[in-house]
Protein backbone atom coordinates (compact mmCIF):
# COMPACT_ATOMS: atom_id res chain seq x y z
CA UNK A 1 0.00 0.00 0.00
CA UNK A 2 0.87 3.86 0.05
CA UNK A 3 2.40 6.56 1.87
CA UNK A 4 -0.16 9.29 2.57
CA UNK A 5 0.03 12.75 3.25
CA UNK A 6 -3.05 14.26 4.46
CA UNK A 7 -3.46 18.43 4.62
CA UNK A 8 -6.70 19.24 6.28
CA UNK A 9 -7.54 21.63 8.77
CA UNK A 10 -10.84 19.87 10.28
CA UNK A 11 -9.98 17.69 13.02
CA UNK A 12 -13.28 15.82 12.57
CA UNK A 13 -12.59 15.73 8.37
CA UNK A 14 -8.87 14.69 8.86
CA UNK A 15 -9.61 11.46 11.05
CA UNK A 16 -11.86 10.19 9.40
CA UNK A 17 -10.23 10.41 5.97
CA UNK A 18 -6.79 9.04 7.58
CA UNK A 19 -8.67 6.00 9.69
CA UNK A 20 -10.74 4.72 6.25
CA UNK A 21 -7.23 5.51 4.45
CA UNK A 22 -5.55 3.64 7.16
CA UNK A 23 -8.26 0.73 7.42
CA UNK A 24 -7.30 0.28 3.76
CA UNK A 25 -3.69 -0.77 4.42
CA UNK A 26 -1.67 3.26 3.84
CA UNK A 27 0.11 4.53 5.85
CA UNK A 28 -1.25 8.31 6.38
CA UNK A 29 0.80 11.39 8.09
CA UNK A 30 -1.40 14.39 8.91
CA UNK A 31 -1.23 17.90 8.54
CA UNK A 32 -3.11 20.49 9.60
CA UNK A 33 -2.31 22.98 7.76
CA UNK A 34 -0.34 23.38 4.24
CA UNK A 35 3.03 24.87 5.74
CA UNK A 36 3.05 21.64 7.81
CA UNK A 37 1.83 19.31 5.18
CA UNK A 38 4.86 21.12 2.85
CA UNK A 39 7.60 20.87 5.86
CA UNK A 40 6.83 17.22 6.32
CA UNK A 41 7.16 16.60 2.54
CA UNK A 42 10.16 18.22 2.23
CA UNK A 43 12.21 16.25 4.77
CA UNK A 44 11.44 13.04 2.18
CA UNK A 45 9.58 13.86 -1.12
CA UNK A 46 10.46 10.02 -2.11
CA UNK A 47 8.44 8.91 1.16
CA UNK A 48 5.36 10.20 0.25
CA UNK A 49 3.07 8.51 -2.45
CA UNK A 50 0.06 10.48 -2.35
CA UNK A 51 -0.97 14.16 -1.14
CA UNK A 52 -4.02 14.67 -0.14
CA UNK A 53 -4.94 18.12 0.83
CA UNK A 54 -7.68 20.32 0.96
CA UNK A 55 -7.83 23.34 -0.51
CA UNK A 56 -8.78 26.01 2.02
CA UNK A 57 -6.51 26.11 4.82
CA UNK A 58 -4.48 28.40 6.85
CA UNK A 59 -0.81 29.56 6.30
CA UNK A 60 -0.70 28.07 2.37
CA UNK A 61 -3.75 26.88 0.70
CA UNK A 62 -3.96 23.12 -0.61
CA UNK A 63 -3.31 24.54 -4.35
CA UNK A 64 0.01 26.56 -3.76
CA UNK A 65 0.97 23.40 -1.28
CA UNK A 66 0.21 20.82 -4.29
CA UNK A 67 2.10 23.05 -6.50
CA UNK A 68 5.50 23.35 -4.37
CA UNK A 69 5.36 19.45 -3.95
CA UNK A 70 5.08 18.52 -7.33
CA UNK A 71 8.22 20.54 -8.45
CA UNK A 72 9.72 18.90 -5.86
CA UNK A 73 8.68 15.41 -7.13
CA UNK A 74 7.11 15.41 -10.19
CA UNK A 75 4.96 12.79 -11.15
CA UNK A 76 3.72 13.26 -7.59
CA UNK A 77 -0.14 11.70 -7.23
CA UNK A 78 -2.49 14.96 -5.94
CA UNK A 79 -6.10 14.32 -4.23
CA UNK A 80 -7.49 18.53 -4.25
CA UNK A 81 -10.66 18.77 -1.87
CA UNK A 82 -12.40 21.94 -1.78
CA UNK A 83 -15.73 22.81 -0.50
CA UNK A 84 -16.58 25.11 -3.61
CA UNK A 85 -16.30 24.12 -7.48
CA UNK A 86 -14.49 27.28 -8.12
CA UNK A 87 -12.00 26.62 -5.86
CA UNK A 88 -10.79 23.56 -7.58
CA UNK A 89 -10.49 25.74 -11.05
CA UNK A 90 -7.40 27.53 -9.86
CA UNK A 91 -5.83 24.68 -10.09
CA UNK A 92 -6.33 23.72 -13.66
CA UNK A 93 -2.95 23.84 -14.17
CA UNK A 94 -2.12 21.06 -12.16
CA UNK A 95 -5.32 18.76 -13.80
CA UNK A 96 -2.85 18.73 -16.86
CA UNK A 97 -0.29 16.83 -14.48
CA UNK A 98 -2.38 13.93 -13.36
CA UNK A 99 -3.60 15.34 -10.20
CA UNK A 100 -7.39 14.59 -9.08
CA UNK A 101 -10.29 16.28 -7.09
CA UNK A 102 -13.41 16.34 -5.33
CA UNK A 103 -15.59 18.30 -4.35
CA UNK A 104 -16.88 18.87 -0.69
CA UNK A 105 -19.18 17.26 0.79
CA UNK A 106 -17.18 13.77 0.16
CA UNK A 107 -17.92 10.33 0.57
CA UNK A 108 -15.26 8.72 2.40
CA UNK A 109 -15.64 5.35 -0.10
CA UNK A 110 -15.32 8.09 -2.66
CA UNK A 111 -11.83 9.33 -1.39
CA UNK A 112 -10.83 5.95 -1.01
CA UNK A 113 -11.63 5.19 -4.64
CA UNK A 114 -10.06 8.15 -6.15
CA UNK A 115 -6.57 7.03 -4.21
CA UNK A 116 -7.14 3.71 -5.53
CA UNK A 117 -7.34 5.72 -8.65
CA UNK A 118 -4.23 7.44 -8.69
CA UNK A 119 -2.17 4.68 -7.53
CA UNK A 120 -3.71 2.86 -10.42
């Protein structure tokens, strides 16, 4: 199974996206916030499969934090989550590169599909 990093900054929304993640065999570090979630990918951009992040969160939104870790490691799988439509459309950029999104609200079995996705 995969590495995971998770960037979300609901509590409630984080744990239970890393515990179905997790009851699915990854292994899932959690951020909560995207200057976290982009510190802890730095230290090893070869650890982490999959970023996960949401799009809306405090110190560097999921869209700036997807873009600084895919220079890093290109070829990088990307999960976006935002709450609005339009948020995801800033990011069409990155749609080019492979990465994936949803929009909020969000199944769980639907998160866990789209990462089965990406790892393909």
């Amino acid at each position: 199974m995969a590495s995971i990093l998770l960037a979300e900054d609901d509590v409630a929304e984080r744990g239970l996206m890393a515990r179905a993640l997790a009851s699915d065999g990854h292994t899932v570090a959690e951020a909560e916030n995207g200057m976290i979630a982009l510190q802890r990918f730095m230290t090893d951009p070869a650890a982490v499969a999959v970023l996960i992040t949401d799009v809306d969160m405090p110190e560097l939104d999921g869209i700036e934090l997807a873009r600084r870790a895919m220079a890093a490691k290109p070829g990088l799988k990307v999960l976006l989550i935002s709450g609005f439509a339009g948020g995801i459309d800033r990011a069409a950029d990155l749609t080019a590169k492979g990465m994936r999104s949803l929009v909020k609200p969000v199944a769980l079995e639907k998160v866990r599909a789209e990462v089965r996705a990406l790892l393909g």
